[in-house]
Protein backbone atom coordinates (compact mmCIF):
# COMPACT_ATOMS: atom_id res chain seq x y z
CA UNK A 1 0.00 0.00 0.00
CA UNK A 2 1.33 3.58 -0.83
CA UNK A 3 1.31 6.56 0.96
CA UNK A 4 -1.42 7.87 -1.08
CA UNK A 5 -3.94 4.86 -0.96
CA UNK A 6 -5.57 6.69 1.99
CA UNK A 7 -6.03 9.91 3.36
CA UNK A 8 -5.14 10.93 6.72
CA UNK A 9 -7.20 13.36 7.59
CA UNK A 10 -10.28 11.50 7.97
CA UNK A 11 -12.08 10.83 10.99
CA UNK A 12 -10.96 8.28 13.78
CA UNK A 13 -14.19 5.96 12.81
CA UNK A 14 -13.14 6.32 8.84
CA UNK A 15 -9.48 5.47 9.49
CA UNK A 16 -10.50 2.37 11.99
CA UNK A 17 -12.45 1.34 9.44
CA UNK A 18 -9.19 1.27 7.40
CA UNK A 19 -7.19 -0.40 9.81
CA UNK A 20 -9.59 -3.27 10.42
CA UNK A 21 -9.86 -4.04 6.75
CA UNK A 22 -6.18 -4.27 5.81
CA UNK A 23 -5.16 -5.98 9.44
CA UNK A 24 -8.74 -8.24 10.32
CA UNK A 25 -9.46 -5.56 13.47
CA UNK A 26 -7.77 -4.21 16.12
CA UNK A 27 -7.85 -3.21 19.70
CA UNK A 28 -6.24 -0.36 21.90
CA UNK A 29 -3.26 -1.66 24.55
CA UNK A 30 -3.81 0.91 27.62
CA UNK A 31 -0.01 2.46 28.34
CA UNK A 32 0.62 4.60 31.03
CA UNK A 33 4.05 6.28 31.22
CA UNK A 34 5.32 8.33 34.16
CA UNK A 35 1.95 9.39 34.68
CA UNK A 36 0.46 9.60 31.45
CA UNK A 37 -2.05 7.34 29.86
CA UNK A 38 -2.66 6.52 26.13
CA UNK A 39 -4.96 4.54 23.89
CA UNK A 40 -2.18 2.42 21.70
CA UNK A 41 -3.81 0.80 18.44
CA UNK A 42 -2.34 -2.76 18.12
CA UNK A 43 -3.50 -5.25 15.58
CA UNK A 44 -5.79 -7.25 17.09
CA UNK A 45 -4.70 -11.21 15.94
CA UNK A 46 -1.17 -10.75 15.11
CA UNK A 47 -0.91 -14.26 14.80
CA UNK A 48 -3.65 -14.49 12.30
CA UNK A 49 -2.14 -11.19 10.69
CA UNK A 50 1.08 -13.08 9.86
CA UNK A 51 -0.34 -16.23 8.39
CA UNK A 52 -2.09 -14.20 6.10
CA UNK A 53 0.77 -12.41 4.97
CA UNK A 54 2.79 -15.49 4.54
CA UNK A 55 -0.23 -16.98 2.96
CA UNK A 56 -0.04 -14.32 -0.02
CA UNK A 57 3.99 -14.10 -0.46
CA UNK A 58 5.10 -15.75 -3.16
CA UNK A 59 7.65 -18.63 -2.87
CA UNK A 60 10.73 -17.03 -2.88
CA UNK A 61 9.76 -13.45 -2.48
CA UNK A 62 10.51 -12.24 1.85
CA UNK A 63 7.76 -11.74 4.63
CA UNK A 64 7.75 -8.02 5.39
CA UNK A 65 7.16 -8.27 9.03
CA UNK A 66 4.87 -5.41 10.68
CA UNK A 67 7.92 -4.66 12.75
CA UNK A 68 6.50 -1.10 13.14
CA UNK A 69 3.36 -2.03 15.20
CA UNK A 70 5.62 -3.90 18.26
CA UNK A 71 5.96 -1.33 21.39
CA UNK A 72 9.68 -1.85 21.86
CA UNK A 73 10.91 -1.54 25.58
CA UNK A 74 13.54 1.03 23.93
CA UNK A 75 10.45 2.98 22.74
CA UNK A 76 8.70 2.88 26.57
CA UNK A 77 12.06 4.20 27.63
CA UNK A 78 12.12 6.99 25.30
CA UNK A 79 8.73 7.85 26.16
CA UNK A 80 9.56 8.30 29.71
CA UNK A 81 11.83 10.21 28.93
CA UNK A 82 9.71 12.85 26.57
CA UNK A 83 7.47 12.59 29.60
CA UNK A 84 10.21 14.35 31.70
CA UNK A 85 12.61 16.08 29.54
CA UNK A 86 12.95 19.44 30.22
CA UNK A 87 11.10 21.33 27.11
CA UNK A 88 8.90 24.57 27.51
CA UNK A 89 5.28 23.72 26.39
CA UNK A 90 4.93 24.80 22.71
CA UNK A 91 8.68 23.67 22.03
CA UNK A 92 8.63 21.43 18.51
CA UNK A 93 9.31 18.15 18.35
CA UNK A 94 10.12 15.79 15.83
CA UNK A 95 9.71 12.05 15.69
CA UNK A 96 11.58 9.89 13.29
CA UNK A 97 10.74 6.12 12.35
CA UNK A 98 8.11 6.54 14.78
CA UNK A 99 6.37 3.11 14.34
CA UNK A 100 2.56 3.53 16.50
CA UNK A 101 4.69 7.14 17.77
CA UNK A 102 3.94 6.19 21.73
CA UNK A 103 6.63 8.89 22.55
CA UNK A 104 5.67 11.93 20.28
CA UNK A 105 1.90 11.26 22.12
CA UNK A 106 3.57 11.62 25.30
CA UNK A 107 5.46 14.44 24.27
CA UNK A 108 2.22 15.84 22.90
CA UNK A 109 0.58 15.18 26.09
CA UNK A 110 2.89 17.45 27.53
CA UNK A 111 2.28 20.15 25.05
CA UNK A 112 4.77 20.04 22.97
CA UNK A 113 4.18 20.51 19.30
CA UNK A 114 5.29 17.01 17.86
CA UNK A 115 5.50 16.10 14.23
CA UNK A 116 5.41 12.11 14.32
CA UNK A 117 6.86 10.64 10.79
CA UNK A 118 8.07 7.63 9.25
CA UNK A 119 8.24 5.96 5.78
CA UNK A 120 5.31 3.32 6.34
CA UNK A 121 1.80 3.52 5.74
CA UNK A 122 0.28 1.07 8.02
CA UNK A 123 2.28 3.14 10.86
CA UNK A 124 1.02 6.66 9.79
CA UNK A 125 -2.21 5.33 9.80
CA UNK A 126 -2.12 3.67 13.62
CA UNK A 127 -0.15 6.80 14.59
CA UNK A 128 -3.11 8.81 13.25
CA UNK A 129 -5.94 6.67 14.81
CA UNK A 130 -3.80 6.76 18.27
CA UNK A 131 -3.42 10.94 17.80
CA UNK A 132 -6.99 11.06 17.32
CA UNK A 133 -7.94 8.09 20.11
CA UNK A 134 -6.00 10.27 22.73
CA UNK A 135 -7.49 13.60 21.66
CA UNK A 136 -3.71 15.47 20.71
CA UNK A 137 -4.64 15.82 17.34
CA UNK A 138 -3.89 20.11 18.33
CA UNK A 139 -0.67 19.24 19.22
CA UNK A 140 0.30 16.26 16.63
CA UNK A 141 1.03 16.22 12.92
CA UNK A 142 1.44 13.30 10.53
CA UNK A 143 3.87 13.05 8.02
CA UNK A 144 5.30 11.21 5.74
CA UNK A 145 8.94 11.26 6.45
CA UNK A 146 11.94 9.04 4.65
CA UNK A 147 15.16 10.66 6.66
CA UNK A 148 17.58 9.33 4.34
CA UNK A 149 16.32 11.82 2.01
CA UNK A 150 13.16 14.35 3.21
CA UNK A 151 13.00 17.92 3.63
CA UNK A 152 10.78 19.18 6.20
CA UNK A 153 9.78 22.93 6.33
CA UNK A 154 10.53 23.15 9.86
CA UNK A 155 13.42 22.75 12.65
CA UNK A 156 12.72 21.47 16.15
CA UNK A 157 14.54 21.82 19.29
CA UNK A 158 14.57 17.85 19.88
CA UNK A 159 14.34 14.84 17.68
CA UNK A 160 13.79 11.47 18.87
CA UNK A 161 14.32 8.25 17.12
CA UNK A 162 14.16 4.73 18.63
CA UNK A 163 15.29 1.52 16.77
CA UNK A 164 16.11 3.60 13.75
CA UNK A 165 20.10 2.40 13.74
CA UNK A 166 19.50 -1.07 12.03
CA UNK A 167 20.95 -0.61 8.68
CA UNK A 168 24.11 0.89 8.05
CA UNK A 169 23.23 2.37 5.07
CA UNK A 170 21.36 5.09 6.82
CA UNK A 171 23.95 6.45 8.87
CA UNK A 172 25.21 9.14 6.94
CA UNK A 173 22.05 10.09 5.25
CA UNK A 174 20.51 10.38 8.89
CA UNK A 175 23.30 12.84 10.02
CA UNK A 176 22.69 14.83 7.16
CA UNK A 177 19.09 15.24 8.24
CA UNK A 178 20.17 16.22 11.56
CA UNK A 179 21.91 18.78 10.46
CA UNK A 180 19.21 20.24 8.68
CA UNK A 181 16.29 19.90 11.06
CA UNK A 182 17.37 20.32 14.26
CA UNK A 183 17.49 24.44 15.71
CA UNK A 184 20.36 25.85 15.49
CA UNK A 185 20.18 26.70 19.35
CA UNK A 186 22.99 25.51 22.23
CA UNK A 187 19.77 23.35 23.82
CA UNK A 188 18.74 21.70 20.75
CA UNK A 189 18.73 17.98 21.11
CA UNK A 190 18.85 14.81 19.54
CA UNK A 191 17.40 11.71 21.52
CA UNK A 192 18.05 8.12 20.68
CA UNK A 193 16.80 4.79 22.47
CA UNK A 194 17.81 1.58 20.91
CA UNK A 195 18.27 -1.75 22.50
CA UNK A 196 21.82 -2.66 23.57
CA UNK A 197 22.76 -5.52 21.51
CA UNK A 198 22.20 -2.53 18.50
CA UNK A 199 25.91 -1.34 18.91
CA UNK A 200 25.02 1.27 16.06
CA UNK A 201 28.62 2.13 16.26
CA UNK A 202 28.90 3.65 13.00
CA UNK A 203 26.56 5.94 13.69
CA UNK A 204 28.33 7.29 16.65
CA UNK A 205 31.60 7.02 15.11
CA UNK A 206 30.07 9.65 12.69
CA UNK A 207 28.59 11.64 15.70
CA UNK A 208 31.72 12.27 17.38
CA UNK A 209 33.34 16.13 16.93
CA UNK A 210 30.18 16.84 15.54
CA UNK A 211 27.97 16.34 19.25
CA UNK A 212 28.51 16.04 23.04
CA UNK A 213 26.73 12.98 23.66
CA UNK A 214 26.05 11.40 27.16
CA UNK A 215 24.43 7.54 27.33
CA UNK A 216 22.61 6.17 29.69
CA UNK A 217 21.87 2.58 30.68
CA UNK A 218 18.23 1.07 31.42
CA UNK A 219 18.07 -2.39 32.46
CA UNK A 220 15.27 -4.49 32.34
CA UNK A 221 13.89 -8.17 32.11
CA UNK A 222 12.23 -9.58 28.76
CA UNK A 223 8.90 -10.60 29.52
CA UNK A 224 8.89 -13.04 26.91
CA UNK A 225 11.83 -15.05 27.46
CA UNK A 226 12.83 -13.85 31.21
CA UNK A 227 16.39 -12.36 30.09
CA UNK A 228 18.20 -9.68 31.49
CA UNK A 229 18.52 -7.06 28.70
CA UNK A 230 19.13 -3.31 28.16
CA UNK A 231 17.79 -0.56 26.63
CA UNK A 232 20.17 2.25 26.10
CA UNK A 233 19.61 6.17 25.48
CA UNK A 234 21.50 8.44 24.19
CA UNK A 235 21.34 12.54 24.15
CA UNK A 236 23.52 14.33 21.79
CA UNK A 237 23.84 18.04 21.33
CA UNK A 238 25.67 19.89 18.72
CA UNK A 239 29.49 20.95 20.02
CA UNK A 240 29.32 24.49 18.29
C-alpha cells in the first residue's frame, strides 16, 4: 500500500475502518508512562495477521514483518523520557521512524508541538488513529517522512528516534538530516533509544566532533523469554 492509498485526515471511525480491513481488526493496549495514559492501536490477531501475509507471499519473495506495530521496551524508555525532559510547552518536536509514535503522544501530552513521521503507511495510519484516540490531534502532525532523504519545512529543538540504527546504510544520510532539522540553538537535542545488543557504532563514530553525547543505561527483564537485557539512550547536542 502507498502513501497515497488513503487519506489521513479522515475521521478516527473512517481510518478504523481502514485499519480493520487491511489488518482483520484491532484493539487499543492501555499504556501509562510516568503518569500519562494513552490509547495504543495494536493489531488485534497478530498471529492471524502473519499467516495471512505469509499466505499471499510468493515462494521465494521475503515476509515483510509489521515490525512497526511492536511497542519496543527502547520505545517505553524513550517515552519516559519525553514525559520528563525538560522542554517549555509549545517547544517542537520531531519524531523519526516513529512506528505507533507512543513517545511523540507523550510528548504531545505534555504540550509540545510534535510532528510524528516515518516511511510506512500502516504506521502513519495507527499513529493517526492513536493521535486522534487520545485527543492530541492540536498538538500532533502526521507526516510522511523518509530521513535518508526528506526535507521538512521546519526545525525542532529535539528529535527522537528509537530503533532507527539497524541498517548501516542510513547512517550518513541520517546525520545529514540532523543537520538540517534540528534548531540551530545551544539546547537543541537529539534523543536516541535503541536496545543494547544494537551497537550502532557507525553511527556514533560519525557523531563524534560533531555532538557532546552522554548515554545512559536502562536495564530491564524480557517478559517473553525472562532475560536480562538493556535498553540504552543516548542525548547528543551539537558541540558548536
Amino acid at each position: 500500500m502507498s502513501a497515497k492509498d488513503f487519506e489521513l485526515n479522515q475521521p478516527l471511525e473512517a481510518l478504523v475502518a481502514e485499519a480493520e480491513r487491511r489488518f482483520g481488526g484491532i484493539v487499543y493496549e492501555e499504556v501509562s508512562i510516568a503518569g500519562v495514559t494513552l490509547q495504543i492501536p495494536q493489531i488485534k490477531d497478530m498471529p492471524r495477521y502473519l499467516d495471512r501475509l505469509v499466505g499471499k507471499t510468493r515462494p521465494g519473495d521475503s515476509v515483510e514483518l509489521p515490525l512497526w506495530a511492536k511497542m519496543w521496551p527502547s520505545c517505553l524508555m524513550l517515552g519516559m523520557f519525553m514525559a520528563r525532559c525538560p522542554l517549555p510547552e509549545g517547544a517542537r518536536v520531531l519524531e523519526v521512524g516513529a512506528g505507533v509514535g507512543v513517545s511523540g503522544l507523550v510528548a504531545a501530552s505534555r504540550g509540545l508541538k510534535v510532528t510524528v513521521s516515518d516511511v510506512e503507511p500502516d504506521a502513519l495510519l495507527f499513529s493517526r488513529i492513536g493521535v486522534l484516540k487520545n485527543g492530541l490531534e492540536a498538538n500532533v502532525e502526521v507526516v510522511d517522512c523518509d530521513f535518508t532523504k526528506a526535507e521538512l519545512p521546519n526545525r525542532f529543538d529535539m528529535i527522537i528516534g528509537c530503533e532507527i540504527l539497524y541498517q548501516d546504510h542510513v547512517y550518513e544520510p541520517l546525520h545529514a538530516f540532523f543537520e538540517r532539522h534540528l534548531a540551530e540553538t545551544p539546547e537543541a537535542e537529539i534523543v536516541i533509544a535503541l536496545d543494547s545488543v544494537r551497537k550502532g557504532q557507525g553511527f556514533f563514530k560519525r557523531a563524534e566532533g560533531r555532538y557532546r553525547m552522554m548515554k545512559q543505561e536502562f536495564p530491564y527483564k524480557d517478559e517473553e523469554t525472562g532475560q536480562e537485557r538493556a535498553s540504552v539512550l543516548y542525548r547528543l547536542r551539537r558541540t558548536s
